[in-house]
Protein backbone atom coordinates (compact mmCIF):
# COMPACT_ATOMS: atom_id res chain seq x y z
CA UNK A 1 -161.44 93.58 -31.44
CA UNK A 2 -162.05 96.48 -28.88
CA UNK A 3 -164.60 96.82 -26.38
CA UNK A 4 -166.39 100.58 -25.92
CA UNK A 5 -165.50 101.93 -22.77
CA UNK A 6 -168.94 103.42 -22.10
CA UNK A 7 -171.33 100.04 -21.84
CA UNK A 8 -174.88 100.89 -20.73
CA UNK A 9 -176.78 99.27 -17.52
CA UNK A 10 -180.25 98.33 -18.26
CA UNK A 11 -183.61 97.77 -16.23
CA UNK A 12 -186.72 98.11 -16.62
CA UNK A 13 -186.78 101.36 -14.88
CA UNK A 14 -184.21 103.39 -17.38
CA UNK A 15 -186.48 102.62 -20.66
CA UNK A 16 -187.59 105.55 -22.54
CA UNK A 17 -191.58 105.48 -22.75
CA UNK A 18 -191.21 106.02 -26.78
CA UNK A 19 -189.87 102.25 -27.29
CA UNK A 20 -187.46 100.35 -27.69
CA UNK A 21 -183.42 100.93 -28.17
CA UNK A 22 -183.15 99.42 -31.72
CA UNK A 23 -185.17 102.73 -33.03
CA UNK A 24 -181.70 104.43 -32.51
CA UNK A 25 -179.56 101.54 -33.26
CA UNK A 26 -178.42 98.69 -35.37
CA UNK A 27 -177.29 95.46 -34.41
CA UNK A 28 -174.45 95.64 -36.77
CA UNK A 29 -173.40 98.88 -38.85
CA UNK A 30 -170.13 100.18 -40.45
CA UNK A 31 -168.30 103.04 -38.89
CA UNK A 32 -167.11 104.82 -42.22
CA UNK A 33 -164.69 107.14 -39.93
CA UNK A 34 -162.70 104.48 -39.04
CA UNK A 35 -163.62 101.47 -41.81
CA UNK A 36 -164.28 99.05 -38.95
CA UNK A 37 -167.59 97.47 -37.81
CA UNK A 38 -169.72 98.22 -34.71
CA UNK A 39 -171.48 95.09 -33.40
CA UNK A 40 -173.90 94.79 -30.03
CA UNK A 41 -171.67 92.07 -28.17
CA UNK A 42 -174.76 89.66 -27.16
CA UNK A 43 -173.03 87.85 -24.71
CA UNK A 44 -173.44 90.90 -22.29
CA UNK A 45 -177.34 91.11 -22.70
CA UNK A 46 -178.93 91.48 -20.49
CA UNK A 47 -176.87 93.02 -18.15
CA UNK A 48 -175.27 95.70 -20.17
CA UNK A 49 -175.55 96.98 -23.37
CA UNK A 50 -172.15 97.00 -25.10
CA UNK A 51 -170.85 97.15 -28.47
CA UNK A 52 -167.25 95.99 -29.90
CA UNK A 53 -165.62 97.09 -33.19
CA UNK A 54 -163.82 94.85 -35.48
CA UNK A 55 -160.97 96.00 -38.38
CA UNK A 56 -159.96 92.51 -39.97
CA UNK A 57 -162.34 89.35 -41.34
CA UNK A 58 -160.11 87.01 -38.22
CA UNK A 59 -161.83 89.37 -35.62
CA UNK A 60 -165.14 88.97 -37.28
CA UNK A 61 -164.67 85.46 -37.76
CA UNK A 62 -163.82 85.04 -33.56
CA UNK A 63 -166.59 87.54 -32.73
CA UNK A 64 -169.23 84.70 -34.70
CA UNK A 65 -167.18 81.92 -33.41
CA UNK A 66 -167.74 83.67 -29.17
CA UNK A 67 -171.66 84.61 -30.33
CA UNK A 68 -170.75 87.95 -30.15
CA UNK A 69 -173.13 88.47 -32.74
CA UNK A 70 -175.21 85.78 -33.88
CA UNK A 71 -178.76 84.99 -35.34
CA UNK A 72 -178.99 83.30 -39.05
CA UNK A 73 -179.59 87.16 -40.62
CA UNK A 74 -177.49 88.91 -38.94
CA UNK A 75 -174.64 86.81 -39.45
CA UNK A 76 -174.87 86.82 -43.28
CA UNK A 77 -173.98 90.63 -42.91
CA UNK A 78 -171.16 90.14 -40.30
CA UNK A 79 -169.55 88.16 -43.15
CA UNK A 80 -170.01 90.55 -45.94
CA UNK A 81 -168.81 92.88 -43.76
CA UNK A 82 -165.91 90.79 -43.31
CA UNK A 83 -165.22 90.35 -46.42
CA UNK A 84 -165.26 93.99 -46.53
CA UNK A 85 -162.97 95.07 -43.53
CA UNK A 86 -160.14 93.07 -45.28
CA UNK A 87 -160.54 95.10 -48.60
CA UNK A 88 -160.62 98.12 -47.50
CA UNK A 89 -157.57 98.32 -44.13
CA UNK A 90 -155.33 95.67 -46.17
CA UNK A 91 -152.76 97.52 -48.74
CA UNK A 92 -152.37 95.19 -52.11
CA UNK A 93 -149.99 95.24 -54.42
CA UNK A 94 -151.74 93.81 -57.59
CA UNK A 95 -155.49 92.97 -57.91
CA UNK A 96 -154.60 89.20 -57.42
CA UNK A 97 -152.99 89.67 -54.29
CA UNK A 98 -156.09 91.12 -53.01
CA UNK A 99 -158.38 88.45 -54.92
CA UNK A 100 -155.95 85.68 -52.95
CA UNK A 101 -156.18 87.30 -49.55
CA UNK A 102 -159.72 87.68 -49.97
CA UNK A 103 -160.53 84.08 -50.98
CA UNK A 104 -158.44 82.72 -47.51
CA UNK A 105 -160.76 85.82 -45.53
CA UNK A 106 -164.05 84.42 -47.18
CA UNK A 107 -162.81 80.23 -46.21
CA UNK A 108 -161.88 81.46 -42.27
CA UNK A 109 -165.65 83.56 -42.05
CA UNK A 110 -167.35 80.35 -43.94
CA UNK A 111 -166.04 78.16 -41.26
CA UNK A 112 -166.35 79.88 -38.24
CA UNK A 113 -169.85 78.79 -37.84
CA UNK A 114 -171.02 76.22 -40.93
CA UNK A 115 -174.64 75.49 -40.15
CA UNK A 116 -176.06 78.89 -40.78
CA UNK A 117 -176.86 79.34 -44.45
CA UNK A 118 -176.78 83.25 -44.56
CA UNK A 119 -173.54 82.93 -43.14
CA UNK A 120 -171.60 82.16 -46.23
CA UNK A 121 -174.30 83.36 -48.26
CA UNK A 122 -173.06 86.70 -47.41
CA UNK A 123 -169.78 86.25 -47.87
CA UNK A 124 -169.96 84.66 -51.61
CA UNK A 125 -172.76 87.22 -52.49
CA UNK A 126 -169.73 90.33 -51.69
CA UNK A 127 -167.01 87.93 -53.34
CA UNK A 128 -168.80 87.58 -56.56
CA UNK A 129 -168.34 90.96 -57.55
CA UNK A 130 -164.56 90.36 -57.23
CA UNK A 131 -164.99 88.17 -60.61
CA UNK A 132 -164.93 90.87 -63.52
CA UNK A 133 -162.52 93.41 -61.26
CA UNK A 134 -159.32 94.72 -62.77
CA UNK A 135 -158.15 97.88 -60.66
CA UNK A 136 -157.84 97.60 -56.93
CA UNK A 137 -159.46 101.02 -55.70
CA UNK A 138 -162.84 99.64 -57.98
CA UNK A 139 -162.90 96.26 -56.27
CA UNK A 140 -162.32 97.99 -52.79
CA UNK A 141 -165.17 100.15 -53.51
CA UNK A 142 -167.23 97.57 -55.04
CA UNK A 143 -167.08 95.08 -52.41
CA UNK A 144 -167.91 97.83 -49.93
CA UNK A 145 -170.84 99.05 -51.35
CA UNK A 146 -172.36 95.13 -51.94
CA UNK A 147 -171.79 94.70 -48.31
CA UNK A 148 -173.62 97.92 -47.09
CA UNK A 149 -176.42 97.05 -49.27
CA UNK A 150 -176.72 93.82 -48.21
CA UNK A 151 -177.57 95.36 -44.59
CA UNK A 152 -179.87 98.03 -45.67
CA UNK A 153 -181.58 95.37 -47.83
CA UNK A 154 -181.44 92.83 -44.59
CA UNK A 155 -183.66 95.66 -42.61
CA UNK A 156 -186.32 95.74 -45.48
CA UNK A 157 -186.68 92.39 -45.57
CA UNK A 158 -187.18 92.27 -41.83
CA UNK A 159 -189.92 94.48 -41.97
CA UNK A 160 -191.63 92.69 -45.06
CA UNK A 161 -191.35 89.46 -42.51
CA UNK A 162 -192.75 91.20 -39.78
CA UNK A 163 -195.68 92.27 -41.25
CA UNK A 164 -196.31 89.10 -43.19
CA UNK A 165 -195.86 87.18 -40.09
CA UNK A 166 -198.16 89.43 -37.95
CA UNK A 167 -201.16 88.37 -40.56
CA UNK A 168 -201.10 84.87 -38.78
CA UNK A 169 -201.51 86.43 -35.22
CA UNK A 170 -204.84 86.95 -33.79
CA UNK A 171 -205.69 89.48 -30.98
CA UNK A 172 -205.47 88.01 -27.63
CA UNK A 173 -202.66 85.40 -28.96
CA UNK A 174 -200.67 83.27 -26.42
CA UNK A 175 -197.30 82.36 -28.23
CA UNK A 176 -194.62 80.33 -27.35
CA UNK A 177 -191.44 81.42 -28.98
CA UNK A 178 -187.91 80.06 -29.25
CA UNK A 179 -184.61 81.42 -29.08
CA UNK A 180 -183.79 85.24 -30.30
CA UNK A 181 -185.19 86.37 -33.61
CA UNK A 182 -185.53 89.75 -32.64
CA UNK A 183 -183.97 93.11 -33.99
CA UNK A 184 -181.06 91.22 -32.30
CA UNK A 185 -180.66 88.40 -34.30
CA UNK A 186 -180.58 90.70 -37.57
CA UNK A 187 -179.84 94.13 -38.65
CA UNK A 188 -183.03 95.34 -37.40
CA UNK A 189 -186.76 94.33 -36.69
CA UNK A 190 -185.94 90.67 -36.34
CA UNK A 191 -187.97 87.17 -37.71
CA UNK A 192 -190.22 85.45 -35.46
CA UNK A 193 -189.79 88.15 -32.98
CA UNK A 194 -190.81 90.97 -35.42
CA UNK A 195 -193.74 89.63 -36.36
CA UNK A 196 -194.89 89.58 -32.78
CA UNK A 197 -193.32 92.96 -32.36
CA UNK A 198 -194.90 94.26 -35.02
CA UNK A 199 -198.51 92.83 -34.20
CA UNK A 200 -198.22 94.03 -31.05
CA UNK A 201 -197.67 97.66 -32.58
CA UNK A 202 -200.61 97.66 -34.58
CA UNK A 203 -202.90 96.84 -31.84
CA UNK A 204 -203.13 93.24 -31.34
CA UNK A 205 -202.92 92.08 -27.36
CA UNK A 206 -200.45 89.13 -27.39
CA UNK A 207 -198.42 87.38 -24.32
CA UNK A 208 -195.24 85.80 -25.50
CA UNK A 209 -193.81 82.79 -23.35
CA UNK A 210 -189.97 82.69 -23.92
CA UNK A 211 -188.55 79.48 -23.25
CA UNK A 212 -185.36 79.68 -22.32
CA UNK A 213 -182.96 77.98 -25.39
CA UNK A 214 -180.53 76.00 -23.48
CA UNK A 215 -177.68 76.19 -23.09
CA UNK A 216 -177.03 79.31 -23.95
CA UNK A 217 -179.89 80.98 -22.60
CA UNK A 218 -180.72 83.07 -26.19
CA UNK A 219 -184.59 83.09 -25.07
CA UNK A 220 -184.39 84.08 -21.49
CA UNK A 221 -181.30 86.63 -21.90
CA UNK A 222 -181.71 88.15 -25.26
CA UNK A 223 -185.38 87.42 -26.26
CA UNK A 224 -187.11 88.92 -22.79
CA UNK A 225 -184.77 91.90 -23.06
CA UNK A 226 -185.88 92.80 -26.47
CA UNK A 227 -189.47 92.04 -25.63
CA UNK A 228 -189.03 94.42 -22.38
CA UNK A 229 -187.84 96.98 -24.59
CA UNK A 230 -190.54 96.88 -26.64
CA UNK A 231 -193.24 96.89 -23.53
CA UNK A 232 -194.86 93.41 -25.01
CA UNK A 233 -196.53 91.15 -22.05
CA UNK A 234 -194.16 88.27 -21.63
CA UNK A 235 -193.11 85.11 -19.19
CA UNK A 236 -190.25 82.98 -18.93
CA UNK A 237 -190.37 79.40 -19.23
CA UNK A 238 -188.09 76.56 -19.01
CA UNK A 239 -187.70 74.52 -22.35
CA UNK A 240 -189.45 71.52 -20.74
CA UNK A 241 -191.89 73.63 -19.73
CA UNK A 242 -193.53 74.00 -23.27
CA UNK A 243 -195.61 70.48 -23.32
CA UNK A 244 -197.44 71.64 -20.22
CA UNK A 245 -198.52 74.79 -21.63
CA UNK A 246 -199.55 73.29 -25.13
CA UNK A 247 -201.69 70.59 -23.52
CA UNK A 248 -203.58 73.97 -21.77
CA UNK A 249 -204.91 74.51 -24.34
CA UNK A 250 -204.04 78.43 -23.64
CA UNK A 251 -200.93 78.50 -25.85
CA UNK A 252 -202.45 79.29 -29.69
CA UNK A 253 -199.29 79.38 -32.06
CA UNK A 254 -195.53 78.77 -31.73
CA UNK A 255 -193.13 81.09 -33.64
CA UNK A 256 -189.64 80.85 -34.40
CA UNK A 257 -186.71 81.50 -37.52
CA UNK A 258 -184.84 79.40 -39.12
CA UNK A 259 -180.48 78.72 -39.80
CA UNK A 260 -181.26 76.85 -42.61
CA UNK A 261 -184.69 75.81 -44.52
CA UNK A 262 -184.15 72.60 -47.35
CA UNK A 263 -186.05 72.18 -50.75
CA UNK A 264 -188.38 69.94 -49.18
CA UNK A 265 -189.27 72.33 -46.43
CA UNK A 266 -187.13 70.84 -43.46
CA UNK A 267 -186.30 73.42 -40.89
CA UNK A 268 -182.96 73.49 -39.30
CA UNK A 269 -183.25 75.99 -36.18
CA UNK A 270 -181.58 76.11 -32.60
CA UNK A 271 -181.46 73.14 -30.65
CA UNK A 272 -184.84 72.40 -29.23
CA UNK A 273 -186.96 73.30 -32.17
CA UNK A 274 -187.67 69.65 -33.20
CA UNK A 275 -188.90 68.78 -29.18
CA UNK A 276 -191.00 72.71 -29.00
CA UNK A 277 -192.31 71.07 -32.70
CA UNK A 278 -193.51 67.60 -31.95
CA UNK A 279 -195.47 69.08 -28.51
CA UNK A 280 -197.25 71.38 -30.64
CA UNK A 281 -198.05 69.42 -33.85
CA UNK A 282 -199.47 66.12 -30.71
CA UNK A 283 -201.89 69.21 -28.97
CA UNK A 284 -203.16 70.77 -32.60
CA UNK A 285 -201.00 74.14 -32.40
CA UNK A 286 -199.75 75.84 -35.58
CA UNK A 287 -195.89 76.15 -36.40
CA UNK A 288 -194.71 78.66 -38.19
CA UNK A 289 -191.19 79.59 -39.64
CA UNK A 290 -190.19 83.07 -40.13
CA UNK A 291 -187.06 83.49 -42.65
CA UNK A 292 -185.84 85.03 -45.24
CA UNK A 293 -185.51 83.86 -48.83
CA UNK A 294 -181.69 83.50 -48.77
CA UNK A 295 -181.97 81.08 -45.50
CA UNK A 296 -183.40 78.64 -47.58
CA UNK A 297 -180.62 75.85 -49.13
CA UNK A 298 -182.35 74.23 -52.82
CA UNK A 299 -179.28 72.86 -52.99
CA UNK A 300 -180.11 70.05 -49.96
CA UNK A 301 -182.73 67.78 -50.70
CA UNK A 302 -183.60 67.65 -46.84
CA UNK A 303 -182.26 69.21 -43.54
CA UNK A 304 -180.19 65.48 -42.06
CA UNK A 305 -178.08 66.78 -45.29
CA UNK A 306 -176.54 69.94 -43.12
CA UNK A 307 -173.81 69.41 -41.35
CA UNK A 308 -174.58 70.40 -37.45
CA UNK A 309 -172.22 72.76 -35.50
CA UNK A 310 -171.32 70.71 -32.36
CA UNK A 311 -170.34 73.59 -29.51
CA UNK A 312 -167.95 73.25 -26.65
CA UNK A 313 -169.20 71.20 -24.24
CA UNK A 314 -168.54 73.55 -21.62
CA UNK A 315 -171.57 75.31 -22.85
CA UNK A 316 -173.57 72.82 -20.95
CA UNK A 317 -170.96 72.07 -18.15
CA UNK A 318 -170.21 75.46 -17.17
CA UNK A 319 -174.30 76.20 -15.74
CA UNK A 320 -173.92 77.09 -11.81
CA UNK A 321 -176.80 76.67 -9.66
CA UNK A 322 -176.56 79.02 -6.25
CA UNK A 323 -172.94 79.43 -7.33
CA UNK A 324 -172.27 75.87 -7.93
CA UNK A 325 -171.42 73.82 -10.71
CA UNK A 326 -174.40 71.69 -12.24
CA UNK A 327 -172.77 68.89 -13.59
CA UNK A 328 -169.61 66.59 -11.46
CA UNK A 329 -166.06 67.78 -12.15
CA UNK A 330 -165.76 64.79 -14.29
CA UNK A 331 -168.77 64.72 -16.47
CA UNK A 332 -168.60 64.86 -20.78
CA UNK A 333 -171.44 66.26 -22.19
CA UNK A 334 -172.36 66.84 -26.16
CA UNK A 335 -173.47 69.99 -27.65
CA UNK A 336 -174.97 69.94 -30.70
CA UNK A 337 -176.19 74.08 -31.84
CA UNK A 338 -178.98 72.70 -33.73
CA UNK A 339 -181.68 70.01 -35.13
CA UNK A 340 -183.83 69.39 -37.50
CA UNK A 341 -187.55 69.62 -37.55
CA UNK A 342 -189.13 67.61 -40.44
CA UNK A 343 -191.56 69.69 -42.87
CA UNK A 344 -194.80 67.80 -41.53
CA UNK A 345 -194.49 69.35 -38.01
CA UNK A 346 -194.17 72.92 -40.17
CA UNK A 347 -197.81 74.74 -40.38
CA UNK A 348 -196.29 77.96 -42.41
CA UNK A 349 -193.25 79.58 -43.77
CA UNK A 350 -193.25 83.49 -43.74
CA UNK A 351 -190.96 85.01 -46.03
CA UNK A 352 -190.62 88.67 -47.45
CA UNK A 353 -192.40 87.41 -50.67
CA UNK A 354 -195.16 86.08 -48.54
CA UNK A 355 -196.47 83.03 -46.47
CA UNK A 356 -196.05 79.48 -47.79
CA UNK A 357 -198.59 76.25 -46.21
CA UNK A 358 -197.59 73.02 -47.00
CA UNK A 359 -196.72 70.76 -49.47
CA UNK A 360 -193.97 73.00 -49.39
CA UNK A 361 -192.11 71.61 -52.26
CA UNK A 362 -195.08 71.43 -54.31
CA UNK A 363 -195.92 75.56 -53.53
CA UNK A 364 -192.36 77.08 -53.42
CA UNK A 365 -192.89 78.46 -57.39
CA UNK A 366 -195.07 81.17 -55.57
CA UNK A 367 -192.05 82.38 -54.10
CA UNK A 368 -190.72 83.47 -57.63
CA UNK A 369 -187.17 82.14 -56.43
């Protein structure tokens, strides 16, 4: 995994008045010079804007293991892409040498990060089209072309999201909005965050308040950078700041996306989501989950089925306040990536095949899965 020798400082300052960067660039995209894939590495935002490359699935595996890229969307690309860098820079002798090395690439991707639906969603969709494959160039070709059009379908989708999701914001909105669903957090135009983006776009005045998405900071590094890009009025707040501002009365909705959505309508999102959930369901204030149809698990009855990624607890330990650590030298601490918030507290799902109210179970068939 290489970093690009030319990173780019931002401020506020250096944007171009026509909008933001992701008109010009993808979060993830395959360099067909070199067969390798270019990634925005989002533990530099907001600071600088670099990319890395990877050449081999156990580069793409570390690079979602570090959150070099991350978001559910995004990440079910990364693996296909995967998938894809070991087909095409590996030499095989015979096709089941390359059907064996790709089955041990497609386990390491799967369990770099588990929670995340699209994750290995991605990677079985591109593996699948190993099954009827006989000569080795046609499988090399095949799996490459599944994986590209698994990110040009990814940005479509996006933009069906965004504009389904922008139906359900009114002009003069005050939204609270968790984590990083932006172009960021996909291939490009984002979840949650597109469907403010793209209200915003088409003329409706809305003020986004970030909350921050300890511990990892997704909301205040990534999300305010992509909504300073974009020019779209925003604040940031601290995580337990969100009650306060629901019981104003001024906040009117509260967006955000989803890692994994269960039959019965269960959301399992970034850590936090349940809390930013309960405030807003006690003070009357809609929900609503922005996803695509492949984050969403029939398979799991309800979301305390998932299995939840528990993170380094230096995550949490390593914060420094005015250069000092936050925690005593001695302290444990426990991580967990994500929880889940039960379908009641859920007002809406937006999907690219259109917005779902509850019972949820009851009106999925509208979604023609």
């Amino acid at each position: 995994m290489s970093f690009y020798i030319n990173h780019v400082k931002l401020n506020r300052k250096e944007r171009s008045p026509e909008g933001a960067f992701f008109s010009e660039m993808r979060t993830i995209e395959w360099l067909s010079e070199s067969n390798t894939v270019r990634m925005i590495d989002q533990r530099r935002l907001p600071a600088r804007l670099d990319h890395i490359t990877c050449s081999s699935a156990s580069e793409m595996a570390e690079a979602i293991r570090t959150m070099a890229i991350r978001g559910a969307p995004a990440l079910g690309v990364a693996g296909a892409f995967g998938i894809a860098l070991d087909a095409i820079n590996h030499e095989f002798s015979t096709i089941s040498d390359l059907k064996r090395k790709l089955k041990e690439s497609a386990d390491l991707l799967e369990k770099s990060r588990p929670t995340a639906i699209n994750l290995a969603w991605g990677v079985r969709r591109v593996m699948s089209v190993l099954e009827c494959q006989t000569s080795i160039s046609e499988a090399q070709q095949q799996i490459l072309s599944e994986a590209k059009a698994i990110a040009e379908e990814d940005v479509q989708t996006n933009f069906l999201l965004a504009k389904n999701g922008a139906s359900l914001i009114d002009d003069g909105d005050t939204i609270i909005h968790h984590c990083n669903t932006g172009a960021l957090a996909v291939v490009d135009w984002g979840t949650a965050l597109g469907a403010i983006r793209y209200a915003y776009e088409h003329g409706k005045r809305v003020h986004v308040l970030v909350d921050e998405t300890r511990p990892r900071l997704q909301g205040s590094r990534l999300t305010a950078w992509e909504l300073d890009q974009y020019h779209i009025p925003y604040d940031i707040i601290t995580d337990n700041a969100a009650g306060y501002f629901l019981q104003s009365g001024k906040v009117k909705k509260v967006f955000f996306g989803a890692d994994r959505v269960a039959a019965n309508g269960d959301v399992v999102n970034k850590i936090g989501t349940y809390m930013l959930s309960l405030a807003a369901h006690a003070n009357q204030v809609p929900v609503v989950c922005v996803f695509p149809i492949s984050t969403m698990d029939l398979s799991i009855d309800c979301g305390h089925q998932v299995s939840i990624e528990q993170r380094d607890p230096e995550e949490v330990l390593g914060l420094r306040y005015q250069g000092e650590a936050v925690a005593p030298e001695n302290a444990s601490a426990i991580n967990p990536a994500f929880d889940v918030t039960p379908n009641e507290l859920i007002s809406a799902w937006v999907t690219e095949r259109g917005i779902i109210r509850p019972p949820f179970t009851q009106n999925l068939t509208s979604l023609r899965l």
